[in-house]
PDB file of N, CA and C in Angstrom:
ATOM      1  N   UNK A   1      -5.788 153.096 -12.514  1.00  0.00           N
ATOM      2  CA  UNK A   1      -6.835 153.226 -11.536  1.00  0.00           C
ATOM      3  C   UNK A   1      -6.235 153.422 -10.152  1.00  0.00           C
ATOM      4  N   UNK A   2      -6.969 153.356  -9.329  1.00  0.00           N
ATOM      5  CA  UNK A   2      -7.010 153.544  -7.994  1.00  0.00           C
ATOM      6  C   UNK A   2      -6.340 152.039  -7.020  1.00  0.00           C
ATOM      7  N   UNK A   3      -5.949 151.254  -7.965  1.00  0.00           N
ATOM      8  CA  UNK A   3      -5.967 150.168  -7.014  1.00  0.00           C
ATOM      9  C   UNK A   3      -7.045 149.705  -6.287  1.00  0.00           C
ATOM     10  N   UNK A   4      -8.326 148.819  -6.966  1.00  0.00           N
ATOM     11  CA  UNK A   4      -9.765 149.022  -6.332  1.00  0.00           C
ATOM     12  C   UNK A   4      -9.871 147.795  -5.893  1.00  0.00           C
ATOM     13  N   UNK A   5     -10.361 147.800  -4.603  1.00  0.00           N
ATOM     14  CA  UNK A   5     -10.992 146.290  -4.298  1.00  0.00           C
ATOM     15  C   UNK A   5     -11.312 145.458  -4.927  1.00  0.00           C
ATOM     16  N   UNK A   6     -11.419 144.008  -5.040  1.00  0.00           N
ATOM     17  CA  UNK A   6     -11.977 143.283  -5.795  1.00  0.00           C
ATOM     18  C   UNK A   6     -13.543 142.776  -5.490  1.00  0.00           C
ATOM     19  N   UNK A   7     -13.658 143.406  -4.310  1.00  0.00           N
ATOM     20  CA  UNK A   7     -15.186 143.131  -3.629  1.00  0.00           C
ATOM     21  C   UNK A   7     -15.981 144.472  -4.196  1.00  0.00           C
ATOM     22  N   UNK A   8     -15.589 145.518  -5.012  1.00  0.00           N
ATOM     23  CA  UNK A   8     -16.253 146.683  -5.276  1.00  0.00           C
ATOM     24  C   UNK A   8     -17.846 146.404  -6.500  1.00  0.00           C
ATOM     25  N   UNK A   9     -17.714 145.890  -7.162  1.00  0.00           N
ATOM     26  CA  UNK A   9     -18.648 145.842  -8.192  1.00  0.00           C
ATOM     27  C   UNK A   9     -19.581 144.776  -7.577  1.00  0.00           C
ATOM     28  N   UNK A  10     -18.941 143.462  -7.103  1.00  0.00           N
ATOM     29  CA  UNK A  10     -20.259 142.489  -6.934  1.00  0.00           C
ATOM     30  C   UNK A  10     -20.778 143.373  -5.225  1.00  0.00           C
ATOM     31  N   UNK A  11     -20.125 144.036  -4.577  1.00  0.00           N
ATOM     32  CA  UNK A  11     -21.289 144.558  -3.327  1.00  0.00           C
ATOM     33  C   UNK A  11     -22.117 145.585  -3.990  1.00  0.00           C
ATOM     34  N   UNK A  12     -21.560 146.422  -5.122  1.00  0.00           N
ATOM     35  CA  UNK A  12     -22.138 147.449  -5.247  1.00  0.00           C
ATOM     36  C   UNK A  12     -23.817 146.993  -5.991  1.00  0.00           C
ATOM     37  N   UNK A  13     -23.630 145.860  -6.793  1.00  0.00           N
ATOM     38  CA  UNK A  13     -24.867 145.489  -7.542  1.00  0.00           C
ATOM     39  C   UNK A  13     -25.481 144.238  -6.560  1.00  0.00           C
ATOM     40  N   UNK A  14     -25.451 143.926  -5.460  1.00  0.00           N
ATOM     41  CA  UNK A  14     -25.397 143.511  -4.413  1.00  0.00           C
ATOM     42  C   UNK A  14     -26.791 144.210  -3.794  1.00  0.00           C
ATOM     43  N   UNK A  15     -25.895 145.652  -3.389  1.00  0.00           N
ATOM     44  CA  UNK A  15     -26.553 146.581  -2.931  1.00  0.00           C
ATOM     45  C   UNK A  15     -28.248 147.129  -3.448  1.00  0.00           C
ATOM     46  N   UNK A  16     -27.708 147.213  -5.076  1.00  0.00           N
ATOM     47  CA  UNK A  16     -28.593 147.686  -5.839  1.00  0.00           C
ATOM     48  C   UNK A  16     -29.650 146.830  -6.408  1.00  0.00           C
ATOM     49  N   UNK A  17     -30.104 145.456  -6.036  1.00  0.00           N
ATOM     50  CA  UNK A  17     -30.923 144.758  -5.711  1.00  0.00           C
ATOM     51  C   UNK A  17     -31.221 144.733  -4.850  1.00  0.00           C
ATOM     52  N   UNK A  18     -30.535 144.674  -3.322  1.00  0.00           N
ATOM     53  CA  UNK A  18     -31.329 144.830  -2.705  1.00  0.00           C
ATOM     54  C   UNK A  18     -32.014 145.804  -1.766  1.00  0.00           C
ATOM     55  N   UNK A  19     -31.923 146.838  -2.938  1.00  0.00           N
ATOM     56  CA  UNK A  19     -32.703 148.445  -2.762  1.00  0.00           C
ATOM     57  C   UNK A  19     -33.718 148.163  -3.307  1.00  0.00           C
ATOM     58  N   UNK A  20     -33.486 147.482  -4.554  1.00  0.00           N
ATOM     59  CA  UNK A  20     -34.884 147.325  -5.452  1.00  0.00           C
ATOM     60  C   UNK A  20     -36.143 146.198  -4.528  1.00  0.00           C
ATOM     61  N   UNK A  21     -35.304 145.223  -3.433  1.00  0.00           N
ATOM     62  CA  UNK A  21     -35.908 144.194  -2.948  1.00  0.00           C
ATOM     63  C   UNK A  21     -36.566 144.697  -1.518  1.00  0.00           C
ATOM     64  N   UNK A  22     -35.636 146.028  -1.137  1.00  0.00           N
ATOM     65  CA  UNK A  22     -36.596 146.781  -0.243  1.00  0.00           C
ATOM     66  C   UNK A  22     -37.659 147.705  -0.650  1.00  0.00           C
ATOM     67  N   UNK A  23     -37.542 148.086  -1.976  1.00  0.00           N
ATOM     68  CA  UNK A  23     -38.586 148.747  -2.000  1.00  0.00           C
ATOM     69  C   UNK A  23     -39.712 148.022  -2.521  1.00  0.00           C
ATOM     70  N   UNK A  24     -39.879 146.674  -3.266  1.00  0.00           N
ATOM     71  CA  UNK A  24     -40.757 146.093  -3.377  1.00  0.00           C
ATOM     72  C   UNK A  24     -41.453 145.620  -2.169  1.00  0.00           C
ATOM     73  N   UNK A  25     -40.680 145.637  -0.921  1.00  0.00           N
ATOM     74  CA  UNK A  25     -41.639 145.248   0.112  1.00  0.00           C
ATOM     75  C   UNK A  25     -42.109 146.079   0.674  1.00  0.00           C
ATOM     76  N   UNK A  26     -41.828 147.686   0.754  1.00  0.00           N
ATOM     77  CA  UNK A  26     -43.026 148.642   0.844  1.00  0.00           C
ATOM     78  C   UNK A  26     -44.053 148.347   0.035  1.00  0.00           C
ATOM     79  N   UNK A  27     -43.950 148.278  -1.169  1.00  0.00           N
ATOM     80  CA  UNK A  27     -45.185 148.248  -2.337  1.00  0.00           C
ATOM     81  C   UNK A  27     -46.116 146.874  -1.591  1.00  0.00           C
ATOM     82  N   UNK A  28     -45.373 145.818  -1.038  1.00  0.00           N
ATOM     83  CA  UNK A  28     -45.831 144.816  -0.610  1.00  0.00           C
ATOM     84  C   UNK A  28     -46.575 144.705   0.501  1.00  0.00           C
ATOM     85  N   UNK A  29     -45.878 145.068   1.582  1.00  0.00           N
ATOM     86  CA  UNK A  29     -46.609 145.949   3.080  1.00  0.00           C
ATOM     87  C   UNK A  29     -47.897 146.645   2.789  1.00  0.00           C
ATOM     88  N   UNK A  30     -48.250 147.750   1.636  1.00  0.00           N
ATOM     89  CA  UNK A  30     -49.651 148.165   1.342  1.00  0.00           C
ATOM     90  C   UNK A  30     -50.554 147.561   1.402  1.00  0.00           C
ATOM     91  N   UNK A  31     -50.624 145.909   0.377  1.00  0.00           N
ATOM     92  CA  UNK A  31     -51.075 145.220   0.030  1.00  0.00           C
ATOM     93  C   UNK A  31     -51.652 144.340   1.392  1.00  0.00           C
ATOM     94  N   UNK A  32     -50.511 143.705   2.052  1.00  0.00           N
ATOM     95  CA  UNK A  32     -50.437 142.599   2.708  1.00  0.00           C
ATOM     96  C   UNK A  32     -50.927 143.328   4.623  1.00  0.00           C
ATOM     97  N   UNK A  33     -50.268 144.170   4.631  1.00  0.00           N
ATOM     98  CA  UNK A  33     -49.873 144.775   6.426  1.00  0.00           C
ATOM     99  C   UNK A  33     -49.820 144.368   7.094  1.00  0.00           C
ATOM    100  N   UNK A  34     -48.398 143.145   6.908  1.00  0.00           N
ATOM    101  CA  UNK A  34     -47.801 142.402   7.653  1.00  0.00           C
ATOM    102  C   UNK A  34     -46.351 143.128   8.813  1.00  0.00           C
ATOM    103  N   UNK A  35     -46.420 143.004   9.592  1.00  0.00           N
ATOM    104  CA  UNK A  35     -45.134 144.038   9.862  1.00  0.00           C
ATOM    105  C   UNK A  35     -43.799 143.218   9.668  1.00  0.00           C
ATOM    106  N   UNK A  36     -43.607 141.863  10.037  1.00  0.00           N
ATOM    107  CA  UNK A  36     -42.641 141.072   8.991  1.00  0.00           C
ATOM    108  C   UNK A  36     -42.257 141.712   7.735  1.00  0.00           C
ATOM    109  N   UNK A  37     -43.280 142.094   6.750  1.00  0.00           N
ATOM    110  CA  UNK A  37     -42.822 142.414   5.701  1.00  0.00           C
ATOM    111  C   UNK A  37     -41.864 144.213   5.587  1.00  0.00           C
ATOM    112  N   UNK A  38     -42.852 144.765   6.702  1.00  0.00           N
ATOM    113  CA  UNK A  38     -42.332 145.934   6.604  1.00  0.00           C
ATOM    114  C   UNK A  38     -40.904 145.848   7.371  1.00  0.00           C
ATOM    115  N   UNK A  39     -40.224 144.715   7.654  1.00  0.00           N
ATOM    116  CA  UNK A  39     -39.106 144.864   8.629  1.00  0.00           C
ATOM    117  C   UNK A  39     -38.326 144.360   7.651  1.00  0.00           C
ATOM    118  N   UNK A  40     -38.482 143.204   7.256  1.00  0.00           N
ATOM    119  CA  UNK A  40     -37.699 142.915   5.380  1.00  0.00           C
ATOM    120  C   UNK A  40     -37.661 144.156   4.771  1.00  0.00           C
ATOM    121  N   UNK A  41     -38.368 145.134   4.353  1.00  0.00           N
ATOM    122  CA  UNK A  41     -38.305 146.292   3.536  1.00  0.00           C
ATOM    123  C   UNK A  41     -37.053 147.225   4.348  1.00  0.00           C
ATOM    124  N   UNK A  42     -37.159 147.662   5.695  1.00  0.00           N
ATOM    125  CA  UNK A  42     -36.176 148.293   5.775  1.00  0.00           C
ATOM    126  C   UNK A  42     -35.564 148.169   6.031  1.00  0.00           C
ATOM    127  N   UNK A  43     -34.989 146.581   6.525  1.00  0.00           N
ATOM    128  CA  UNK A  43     -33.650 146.077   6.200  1.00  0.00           C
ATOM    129  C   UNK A  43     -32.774 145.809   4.916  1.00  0.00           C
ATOM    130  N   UNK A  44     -34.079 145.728   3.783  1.00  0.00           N
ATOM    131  CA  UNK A  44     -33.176 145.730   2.658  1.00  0.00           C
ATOM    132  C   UNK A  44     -32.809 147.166   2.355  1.00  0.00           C
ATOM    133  N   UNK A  45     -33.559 148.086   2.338  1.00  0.00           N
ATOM    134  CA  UNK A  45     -33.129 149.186   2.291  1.00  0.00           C
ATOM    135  C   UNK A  45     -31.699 149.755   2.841  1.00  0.00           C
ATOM    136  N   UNK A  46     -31.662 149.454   3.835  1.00  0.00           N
ATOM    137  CA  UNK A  46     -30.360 150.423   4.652  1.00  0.00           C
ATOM    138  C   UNK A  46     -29.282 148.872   4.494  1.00  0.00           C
ATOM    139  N   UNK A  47     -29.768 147.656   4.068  1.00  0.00           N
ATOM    140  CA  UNK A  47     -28.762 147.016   3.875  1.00  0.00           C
ATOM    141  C   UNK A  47     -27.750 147.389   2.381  1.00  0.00           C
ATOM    142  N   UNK A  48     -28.865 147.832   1.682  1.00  0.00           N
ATOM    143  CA  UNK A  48     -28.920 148.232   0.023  1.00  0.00           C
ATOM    144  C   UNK A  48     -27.895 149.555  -0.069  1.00  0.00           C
ATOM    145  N   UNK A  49     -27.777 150.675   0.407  1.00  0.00           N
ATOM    146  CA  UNK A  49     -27.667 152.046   1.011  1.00  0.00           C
ATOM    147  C   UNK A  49     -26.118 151.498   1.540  1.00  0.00           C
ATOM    148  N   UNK A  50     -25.687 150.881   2.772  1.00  0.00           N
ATOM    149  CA  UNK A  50     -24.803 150.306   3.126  1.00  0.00           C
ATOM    150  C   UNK A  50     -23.625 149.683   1.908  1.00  0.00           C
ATOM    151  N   UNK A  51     -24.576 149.158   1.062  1.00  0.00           N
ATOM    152  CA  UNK A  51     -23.625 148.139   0.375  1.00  0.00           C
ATOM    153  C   UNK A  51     -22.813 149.587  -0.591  1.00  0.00           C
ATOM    154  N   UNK A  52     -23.862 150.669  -1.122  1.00  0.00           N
ATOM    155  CA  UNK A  52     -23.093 151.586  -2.400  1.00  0.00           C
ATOM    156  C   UNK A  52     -22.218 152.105  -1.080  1.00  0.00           C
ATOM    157  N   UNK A  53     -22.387 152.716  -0.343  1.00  0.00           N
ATOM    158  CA  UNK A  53     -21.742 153.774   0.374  1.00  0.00           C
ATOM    159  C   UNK A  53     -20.995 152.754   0.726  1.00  0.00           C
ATOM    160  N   UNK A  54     -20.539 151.341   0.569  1.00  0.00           N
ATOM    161  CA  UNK A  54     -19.175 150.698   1.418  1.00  0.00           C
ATOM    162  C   UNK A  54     -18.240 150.544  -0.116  1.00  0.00           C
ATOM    163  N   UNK A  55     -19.010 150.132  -1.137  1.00  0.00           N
ATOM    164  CA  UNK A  55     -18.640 150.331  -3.039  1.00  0.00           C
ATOM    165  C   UNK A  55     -18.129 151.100  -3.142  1.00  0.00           C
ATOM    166  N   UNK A  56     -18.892 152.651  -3.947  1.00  0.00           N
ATOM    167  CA  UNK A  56     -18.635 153.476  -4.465  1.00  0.00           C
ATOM    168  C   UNK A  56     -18.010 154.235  -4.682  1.00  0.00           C
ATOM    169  N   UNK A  57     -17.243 154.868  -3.304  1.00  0.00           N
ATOM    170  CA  UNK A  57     -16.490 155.837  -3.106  1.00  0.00           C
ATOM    171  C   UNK A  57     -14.949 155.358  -3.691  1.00  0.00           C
ATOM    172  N   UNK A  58     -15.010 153.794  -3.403  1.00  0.00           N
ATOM    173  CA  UNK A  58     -13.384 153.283  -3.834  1.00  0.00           C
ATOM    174  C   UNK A  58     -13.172 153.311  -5.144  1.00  0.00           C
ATOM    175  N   UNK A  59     -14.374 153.023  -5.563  1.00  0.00           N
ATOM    176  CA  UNK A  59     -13.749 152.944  -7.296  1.00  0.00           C
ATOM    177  C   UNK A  59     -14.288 154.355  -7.796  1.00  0.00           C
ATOM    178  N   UNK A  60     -14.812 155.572  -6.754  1.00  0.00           N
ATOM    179  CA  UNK A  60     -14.427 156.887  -7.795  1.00  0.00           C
ATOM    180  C   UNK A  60     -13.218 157.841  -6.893  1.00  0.00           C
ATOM    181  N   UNK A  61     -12.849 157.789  -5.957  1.00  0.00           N
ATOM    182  CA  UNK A  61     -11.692 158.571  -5.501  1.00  0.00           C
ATOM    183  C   UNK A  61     -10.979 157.634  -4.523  1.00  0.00           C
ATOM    184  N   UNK A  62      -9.831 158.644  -4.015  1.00  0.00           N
ATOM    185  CA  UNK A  62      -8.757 157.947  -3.056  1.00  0.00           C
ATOM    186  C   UNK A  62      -8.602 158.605  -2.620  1.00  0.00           C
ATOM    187  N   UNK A  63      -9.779 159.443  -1.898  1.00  0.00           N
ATOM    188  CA  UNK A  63      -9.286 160.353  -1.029  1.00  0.00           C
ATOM    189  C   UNK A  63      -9.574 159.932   0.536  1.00  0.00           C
ATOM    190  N   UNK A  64      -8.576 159.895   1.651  1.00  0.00           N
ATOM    191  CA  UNK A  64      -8.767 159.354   2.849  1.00  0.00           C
ATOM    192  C   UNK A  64      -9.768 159.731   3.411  1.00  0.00           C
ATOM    193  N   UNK A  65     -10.205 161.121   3.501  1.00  0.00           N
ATOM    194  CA  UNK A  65     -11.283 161.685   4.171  1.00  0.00           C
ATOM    195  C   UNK A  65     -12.865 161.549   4.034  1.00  0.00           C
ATOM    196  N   UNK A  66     -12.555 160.810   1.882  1.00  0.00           N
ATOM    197  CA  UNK A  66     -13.939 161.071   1.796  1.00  0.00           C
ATOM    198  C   UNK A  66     -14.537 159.352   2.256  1.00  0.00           C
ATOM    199  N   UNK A  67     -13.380 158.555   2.180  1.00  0.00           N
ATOM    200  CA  UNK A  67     -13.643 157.211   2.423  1.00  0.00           C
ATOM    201  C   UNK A  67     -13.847 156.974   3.957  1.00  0.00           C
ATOM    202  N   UNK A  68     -13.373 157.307   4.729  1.00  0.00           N
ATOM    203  CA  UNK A  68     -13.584 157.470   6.114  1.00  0.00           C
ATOM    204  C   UNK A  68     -15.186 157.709   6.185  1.00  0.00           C
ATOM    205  N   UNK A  69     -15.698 158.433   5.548  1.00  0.00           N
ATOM    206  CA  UNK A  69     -17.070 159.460   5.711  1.00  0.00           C
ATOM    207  C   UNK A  69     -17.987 158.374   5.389  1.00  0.00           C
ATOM    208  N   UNK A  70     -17.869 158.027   3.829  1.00  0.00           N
ATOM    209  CA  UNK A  70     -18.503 157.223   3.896  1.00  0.00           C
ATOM    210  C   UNK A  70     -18.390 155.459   4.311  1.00  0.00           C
ATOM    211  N   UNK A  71     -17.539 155.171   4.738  1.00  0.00           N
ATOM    212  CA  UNK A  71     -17.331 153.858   5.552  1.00  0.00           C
ATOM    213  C   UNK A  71     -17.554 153.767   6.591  1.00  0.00           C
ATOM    214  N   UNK A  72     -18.069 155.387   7.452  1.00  0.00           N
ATOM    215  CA  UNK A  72     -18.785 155.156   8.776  1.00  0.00           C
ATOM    216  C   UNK A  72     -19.710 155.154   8.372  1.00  0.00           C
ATOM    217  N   UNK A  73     -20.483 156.125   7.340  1.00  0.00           N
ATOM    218  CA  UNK A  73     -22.048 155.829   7.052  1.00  0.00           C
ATOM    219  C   UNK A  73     -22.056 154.291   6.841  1.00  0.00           C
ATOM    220  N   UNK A  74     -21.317 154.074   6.186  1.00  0.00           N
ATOM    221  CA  UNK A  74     -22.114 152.766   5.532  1.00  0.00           C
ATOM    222  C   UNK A  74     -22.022 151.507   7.043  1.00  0.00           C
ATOM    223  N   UNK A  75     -21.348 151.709   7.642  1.00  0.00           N
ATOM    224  CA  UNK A  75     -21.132 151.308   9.114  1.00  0.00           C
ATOM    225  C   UNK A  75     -22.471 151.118   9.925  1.00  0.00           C
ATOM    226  N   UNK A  76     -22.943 152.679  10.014  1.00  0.00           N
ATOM    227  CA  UNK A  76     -23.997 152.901  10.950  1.00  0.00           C
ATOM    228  C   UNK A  76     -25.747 152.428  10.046  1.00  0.00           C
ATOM    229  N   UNK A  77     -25.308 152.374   9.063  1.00  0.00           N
ATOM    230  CA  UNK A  77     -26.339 152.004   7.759  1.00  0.00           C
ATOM    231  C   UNK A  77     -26.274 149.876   7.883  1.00  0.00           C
ATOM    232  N   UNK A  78     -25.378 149.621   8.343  1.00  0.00           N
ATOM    233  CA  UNK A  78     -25.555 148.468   8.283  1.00  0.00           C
ATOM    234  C   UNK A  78     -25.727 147.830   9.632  1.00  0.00           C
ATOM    235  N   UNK A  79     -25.548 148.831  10.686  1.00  0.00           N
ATOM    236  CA  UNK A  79     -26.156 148.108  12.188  1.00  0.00           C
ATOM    237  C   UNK A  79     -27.804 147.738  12.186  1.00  0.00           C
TER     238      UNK A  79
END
């Protein structure tokens, strides 16, 4: 392998809950139209988004350029 982080798999499924935990609070926001809720939703979202794009890229390439790319996204995804 690549020599992969050991933080790669638990952020990546990390992430991928809490994509699933932002999008339940859109579905939730319909219901409720709380704006609390809608601020939980798109924080989990771009927190969710953040977590693959800081994951993913390490455990499928090693390429400097493409990790750079996405480690600023996931940067500006997690401000």
């Amino acid at each position: 392998m690549f020599g992969i982080p050991s933080n790669v798999l638990p952020l990546f499924l990390a992430g991928f809950v809490v994509i699933i935990f932002g999008l339940r609070g859109f579905l939730h926001h319909k219901k409720v139209k709380s704006p609390l809720v809608l601020y939980y939703a798109w924080s989990g979202l771009l927190f969710g988004f953040s977590g693959i794009f800081y994951s993913l890229p390490f455990a499928l390439t090693n390429s400097d350029i493409v990790l750079k790319i996405t480690v600023t996204i996931a940067d500006i995804l997690y401000m």
